[in-house]
N, C-alpha and C. Protein backbone atom coordinates (compact mmCIF):
# COMPACT_ATOMS: atom_id res chain seq x y z
N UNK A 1 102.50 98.70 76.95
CA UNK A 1 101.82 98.95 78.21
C UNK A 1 102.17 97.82 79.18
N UNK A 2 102.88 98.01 80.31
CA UNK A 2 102.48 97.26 81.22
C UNK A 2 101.30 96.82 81.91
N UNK A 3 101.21 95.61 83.14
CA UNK A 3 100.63 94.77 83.69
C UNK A 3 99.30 96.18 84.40
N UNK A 4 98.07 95.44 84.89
CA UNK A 4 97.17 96.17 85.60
C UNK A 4 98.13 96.98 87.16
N UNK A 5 98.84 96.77 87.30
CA UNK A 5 99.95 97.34 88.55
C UNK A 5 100.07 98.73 88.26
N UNK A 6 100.27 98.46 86.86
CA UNK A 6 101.27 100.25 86.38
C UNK A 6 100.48 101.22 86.28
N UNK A 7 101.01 102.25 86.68
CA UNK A 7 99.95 103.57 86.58
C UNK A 7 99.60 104.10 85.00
N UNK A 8 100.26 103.52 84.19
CA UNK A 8 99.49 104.01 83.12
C UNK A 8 98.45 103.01 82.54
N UNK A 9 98.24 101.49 82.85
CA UNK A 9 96.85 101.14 83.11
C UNK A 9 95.85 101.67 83.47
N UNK A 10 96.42 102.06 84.51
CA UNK A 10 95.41 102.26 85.99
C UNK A 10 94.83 103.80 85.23
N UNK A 11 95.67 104.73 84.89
CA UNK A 11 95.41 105.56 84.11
C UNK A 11 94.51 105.65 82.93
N UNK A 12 94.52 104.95 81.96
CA UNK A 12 93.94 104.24 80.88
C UNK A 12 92.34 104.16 81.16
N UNK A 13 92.72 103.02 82.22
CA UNK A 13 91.50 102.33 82.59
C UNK A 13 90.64 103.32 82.90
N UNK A 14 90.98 104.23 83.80
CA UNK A 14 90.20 105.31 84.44
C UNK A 14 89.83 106.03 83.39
N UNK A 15 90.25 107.03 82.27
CA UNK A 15 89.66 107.53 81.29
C UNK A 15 88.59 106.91 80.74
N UNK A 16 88.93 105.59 80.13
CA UNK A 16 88.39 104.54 79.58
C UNK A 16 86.47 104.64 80.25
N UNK A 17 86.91 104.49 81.28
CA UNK A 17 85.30 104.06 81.79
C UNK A 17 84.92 105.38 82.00
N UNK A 18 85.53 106.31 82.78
CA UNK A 18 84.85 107.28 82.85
C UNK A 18 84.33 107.81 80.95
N UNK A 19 84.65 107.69 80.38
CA UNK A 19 84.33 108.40 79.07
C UNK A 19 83.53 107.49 78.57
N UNK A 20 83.49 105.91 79.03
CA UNK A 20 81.80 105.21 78.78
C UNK A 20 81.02 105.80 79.62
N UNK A 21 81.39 105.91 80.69
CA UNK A 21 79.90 106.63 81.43
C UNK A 21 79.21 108.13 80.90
N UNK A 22 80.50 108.66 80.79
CA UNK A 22 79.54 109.60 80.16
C UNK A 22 78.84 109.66 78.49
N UNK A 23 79.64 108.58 77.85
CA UNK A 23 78.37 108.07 76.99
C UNK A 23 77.37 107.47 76.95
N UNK A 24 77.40 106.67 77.68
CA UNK A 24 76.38 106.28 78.67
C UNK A 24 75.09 106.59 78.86
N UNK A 25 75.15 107.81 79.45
CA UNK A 25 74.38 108.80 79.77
C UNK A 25 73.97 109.28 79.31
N UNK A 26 74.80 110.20 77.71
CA UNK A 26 74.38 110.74 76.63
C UNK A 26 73.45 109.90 75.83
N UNK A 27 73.29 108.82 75.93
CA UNK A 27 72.69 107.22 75.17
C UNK A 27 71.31 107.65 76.27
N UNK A 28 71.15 108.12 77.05
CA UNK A 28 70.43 107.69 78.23
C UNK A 28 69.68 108.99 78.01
N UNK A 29 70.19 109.94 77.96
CA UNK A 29 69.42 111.42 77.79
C UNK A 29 68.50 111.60 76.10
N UNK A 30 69.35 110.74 75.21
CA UNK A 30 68.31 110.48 74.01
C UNK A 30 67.66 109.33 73.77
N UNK A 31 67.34 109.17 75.28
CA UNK A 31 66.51 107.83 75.10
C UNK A 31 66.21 106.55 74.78
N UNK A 32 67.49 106.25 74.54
CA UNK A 32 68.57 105.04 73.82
C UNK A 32 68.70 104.25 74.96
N UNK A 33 67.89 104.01 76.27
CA UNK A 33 68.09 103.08 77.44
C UNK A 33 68.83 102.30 77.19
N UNK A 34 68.66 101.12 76.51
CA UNK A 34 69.13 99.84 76.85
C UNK A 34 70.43 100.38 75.98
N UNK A 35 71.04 100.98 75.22
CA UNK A 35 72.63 101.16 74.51
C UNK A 35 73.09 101.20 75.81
N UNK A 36 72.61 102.46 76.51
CA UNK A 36 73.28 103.11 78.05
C UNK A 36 73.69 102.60 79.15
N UNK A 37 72.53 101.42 79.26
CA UNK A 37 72.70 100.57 80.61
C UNK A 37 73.42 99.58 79.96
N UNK A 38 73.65 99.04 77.95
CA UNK A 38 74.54 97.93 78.10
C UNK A 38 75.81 98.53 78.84
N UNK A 39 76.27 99.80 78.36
CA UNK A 39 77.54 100.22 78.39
C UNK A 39 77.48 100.77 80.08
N UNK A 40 77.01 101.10 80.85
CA UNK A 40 76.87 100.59 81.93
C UNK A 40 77.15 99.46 83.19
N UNK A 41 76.71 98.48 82.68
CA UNK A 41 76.67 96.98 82.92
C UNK A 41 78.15 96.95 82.78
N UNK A 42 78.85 97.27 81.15
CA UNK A 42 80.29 96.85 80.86
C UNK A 42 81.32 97.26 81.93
N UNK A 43 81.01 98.68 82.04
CA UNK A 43 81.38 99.69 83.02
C UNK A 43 81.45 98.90 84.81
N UNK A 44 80.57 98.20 85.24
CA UNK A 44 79.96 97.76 86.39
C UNK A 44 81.49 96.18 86.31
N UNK A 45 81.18 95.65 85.41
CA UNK A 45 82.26 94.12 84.99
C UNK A 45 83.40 95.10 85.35
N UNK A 46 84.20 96.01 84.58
CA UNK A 46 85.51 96.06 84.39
C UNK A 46 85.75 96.50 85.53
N UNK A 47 85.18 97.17 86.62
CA UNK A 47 85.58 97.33 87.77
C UNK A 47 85.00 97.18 88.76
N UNK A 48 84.82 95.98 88.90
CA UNK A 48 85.18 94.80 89.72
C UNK A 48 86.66 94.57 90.12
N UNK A 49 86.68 95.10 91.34
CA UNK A 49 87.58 94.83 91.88
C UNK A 49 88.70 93.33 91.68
N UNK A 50 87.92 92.13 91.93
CA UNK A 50 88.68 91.11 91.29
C UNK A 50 89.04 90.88 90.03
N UNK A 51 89.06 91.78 88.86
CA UNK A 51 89.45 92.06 88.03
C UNK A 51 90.88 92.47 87.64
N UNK A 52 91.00 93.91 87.91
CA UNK A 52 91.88 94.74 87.84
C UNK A 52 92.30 95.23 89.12
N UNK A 53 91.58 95.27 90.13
CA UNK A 53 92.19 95.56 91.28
C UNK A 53 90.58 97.00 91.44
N UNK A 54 90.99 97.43 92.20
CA UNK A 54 90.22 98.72 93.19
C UNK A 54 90.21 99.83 92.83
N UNK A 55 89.03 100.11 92.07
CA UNK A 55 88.64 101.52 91.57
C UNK A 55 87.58 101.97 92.03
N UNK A 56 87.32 102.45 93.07
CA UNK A 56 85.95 102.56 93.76
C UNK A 56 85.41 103.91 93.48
N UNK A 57 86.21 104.61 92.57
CA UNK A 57 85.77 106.13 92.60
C UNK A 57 84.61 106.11 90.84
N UNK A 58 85.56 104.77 90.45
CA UNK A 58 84.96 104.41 89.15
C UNK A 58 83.54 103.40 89.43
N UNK A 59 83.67 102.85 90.28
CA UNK A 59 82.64 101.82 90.79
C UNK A 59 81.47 102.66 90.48
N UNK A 60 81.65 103.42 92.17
CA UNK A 60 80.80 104.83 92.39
C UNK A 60 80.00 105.33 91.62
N UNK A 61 81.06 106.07 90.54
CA UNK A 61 80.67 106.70 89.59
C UNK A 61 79.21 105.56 88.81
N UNK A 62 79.77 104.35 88.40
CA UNK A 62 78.89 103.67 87.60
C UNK A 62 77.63 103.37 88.42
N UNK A 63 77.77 102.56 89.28
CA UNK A 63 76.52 102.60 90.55
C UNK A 63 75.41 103.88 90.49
N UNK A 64 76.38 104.59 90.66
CA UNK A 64 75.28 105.91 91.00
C UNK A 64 74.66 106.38 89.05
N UNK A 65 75.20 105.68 88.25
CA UNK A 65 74.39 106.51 87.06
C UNK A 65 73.95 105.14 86.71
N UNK A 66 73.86 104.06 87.11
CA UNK A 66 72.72 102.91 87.15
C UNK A 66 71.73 103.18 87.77
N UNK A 67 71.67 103.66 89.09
CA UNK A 67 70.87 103.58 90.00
C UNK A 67 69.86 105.40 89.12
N UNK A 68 70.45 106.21 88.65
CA UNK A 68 69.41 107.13 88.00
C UNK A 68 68.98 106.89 86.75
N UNK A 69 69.76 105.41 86.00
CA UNK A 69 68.82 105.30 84.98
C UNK A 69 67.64 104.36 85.12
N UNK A 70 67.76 103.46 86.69
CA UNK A 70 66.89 102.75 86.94
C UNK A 70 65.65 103.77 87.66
N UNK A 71 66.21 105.19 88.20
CA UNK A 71 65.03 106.19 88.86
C UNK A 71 64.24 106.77 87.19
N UNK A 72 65.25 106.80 86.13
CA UNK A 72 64.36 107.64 85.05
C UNK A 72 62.97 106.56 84.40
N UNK A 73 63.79 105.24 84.82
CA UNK A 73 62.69 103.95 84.08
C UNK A 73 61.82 103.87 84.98
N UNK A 74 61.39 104.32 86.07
CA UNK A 74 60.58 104.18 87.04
C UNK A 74 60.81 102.98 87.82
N UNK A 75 62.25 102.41 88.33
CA UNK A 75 62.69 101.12 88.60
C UNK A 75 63.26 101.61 90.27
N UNK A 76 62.15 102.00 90.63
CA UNK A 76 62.52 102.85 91.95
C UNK A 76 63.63 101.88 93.33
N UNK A 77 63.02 100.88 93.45
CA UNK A 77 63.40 99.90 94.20
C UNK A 77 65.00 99.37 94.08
N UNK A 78 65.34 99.23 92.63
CA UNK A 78 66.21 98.50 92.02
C UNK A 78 67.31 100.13 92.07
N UNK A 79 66.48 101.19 91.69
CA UNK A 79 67.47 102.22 91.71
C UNK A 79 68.00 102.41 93.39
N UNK A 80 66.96 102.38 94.45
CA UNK A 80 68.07 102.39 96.10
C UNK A 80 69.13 101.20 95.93
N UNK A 81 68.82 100.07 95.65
CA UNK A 81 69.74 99.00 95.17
C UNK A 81 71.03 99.55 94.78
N UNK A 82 71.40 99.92 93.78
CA UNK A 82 72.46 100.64 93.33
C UNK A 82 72.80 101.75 93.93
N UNK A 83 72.12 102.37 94.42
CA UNK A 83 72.89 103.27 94.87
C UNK A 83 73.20 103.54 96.59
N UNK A 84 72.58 102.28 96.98
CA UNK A 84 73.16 101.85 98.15
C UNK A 84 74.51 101.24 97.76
N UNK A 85 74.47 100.52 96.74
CA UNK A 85 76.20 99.67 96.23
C UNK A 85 76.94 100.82 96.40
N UNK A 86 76.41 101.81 95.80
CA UNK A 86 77.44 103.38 95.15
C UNK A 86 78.27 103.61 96.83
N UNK A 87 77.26 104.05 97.90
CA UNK A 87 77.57 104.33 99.11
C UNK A 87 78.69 103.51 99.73
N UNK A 88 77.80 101.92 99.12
CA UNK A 88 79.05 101.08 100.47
C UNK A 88 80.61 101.33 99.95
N UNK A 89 80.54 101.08 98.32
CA UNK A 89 81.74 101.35 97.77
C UNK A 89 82.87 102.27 98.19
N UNK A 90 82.01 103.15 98.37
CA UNK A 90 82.90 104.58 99.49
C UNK A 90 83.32 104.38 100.97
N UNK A 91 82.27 104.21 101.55
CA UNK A 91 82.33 103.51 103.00
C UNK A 91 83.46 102.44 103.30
N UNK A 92 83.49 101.33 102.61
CA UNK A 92 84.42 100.28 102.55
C UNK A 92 85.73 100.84 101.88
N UNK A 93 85.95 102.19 101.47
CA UNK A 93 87.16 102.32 101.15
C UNK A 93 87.83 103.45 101.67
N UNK A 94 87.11 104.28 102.73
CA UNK A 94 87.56 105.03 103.70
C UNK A 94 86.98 106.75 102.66
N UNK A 95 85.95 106.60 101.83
CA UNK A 95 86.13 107.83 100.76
C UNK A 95 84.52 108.51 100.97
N UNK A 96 84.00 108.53 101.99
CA UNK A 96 82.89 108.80 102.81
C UNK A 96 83.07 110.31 102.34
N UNK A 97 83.66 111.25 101.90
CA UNK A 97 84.14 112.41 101.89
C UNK A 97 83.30 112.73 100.30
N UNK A 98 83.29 111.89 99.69
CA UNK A 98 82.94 111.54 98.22
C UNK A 98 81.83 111.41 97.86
N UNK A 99 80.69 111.33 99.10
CA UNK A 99 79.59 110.70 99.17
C UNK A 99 78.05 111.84 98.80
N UNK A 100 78.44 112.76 98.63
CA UNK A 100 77.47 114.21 98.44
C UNK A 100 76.62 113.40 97.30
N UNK A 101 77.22 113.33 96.40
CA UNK A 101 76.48 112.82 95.03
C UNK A 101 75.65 111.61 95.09
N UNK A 102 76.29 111.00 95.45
CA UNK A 102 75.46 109.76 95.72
C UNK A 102 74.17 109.72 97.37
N UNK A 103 74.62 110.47 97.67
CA UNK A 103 73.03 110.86 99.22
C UNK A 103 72.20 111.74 98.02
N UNK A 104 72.75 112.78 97.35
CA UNK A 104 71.46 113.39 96.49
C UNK A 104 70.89 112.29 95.56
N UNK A 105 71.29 111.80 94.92
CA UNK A 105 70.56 111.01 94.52
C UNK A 105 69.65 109.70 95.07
N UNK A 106 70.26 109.78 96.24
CA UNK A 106 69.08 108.40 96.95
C UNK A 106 67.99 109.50 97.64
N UNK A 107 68.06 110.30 97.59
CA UNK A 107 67.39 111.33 98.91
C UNK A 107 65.99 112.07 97.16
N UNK A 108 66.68 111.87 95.91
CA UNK A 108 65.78 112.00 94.80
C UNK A 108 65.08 111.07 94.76
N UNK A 109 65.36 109.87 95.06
CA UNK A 109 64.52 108.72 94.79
C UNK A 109 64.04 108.61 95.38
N UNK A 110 64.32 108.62 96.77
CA UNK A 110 63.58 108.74 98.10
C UNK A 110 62.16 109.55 98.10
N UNK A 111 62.27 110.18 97.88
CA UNK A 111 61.21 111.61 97.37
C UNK A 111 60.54 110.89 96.35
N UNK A 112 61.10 110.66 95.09
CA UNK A 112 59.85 110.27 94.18
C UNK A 112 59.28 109.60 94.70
N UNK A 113 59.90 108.22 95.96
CA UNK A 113 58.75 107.06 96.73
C UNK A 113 57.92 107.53 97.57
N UNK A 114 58.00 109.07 97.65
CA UNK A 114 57.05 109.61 98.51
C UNK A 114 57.83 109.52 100.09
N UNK A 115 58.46 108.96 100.25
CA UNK A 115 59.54 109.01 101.33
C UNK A 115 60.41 110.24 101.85
C-alpha cells in the first residue's frame, strides 16, 4: 500500500470507518453505549483532517451519529454540539448539498428541547 496520497488508502480508509460507524451504531442499538461511542471517538481521531488529510463526508458521517447517540443518552446540549461540527464540516468544504441528514437530526433534537 502506498502513502495516505494514494487512492487506495484513501479508499481503505473510507470503508474502514464507515464500517466502524456502522458498528458503532449496531453497539448503540443493543445498548452497548460506551463500546459505540468508544468506536466513535476512534472514528472522530482518524479523521481529523491533520491526520490523513480531508474526509469530511466521513467526519460528517461520525459527528452526526455522535451527536444521536448523545440525543438517545439524553445529552441534548452536547448532541447540537456535534452536530453543529457535522454542519460546519460540510459548509467549510463547499458540500452544503449533503446537509439533509444532518438538519433532520438537529431539527430532532431541537424538538425533543421543546424548541
Amino acid at each position: 500500500m502506498e502513502g495516505p496520497d494514494s487512492a487506495q488508502f484513501r479508499n481503505t480508509l473510507t470503508k474502514i470507518v464507515e464500517d466502524l460507524n456502522k458498528t458503532a451504531m449496531q453497539y448503540v442499538q443493543h445498548n452497548d453505549i460506551e463500546t459505540g461511542m468508544n468506536i466513535l471517538t476512534y472514528c472522530e481521531q482518524v479523521t481529523d483532517p491533520n491526520l490523513y488529510g480531508s474526509f469530511p463526508m466521513l467526519r460528517n458521517l461520525t459527528y452526526n451519529n455522535i451527536g444521536c447517540v448523545c440525543r438517545r443518552t439524553g445529552k441534548l446540549k452536547m448532541a447540537i454540539h456535534h452536530l453543529k461540527n457535522a454542519l460546519a464540516v460540510l459548509i467549510n468544504n463547499g458540500l452544503q448539498k449533503f446537509s439533509a441528514m444532518t438538519y433532520l437530526n438537529l431539527c430532532a433534537v431541537l424538538s425533543q428541547m421543546g424548541e
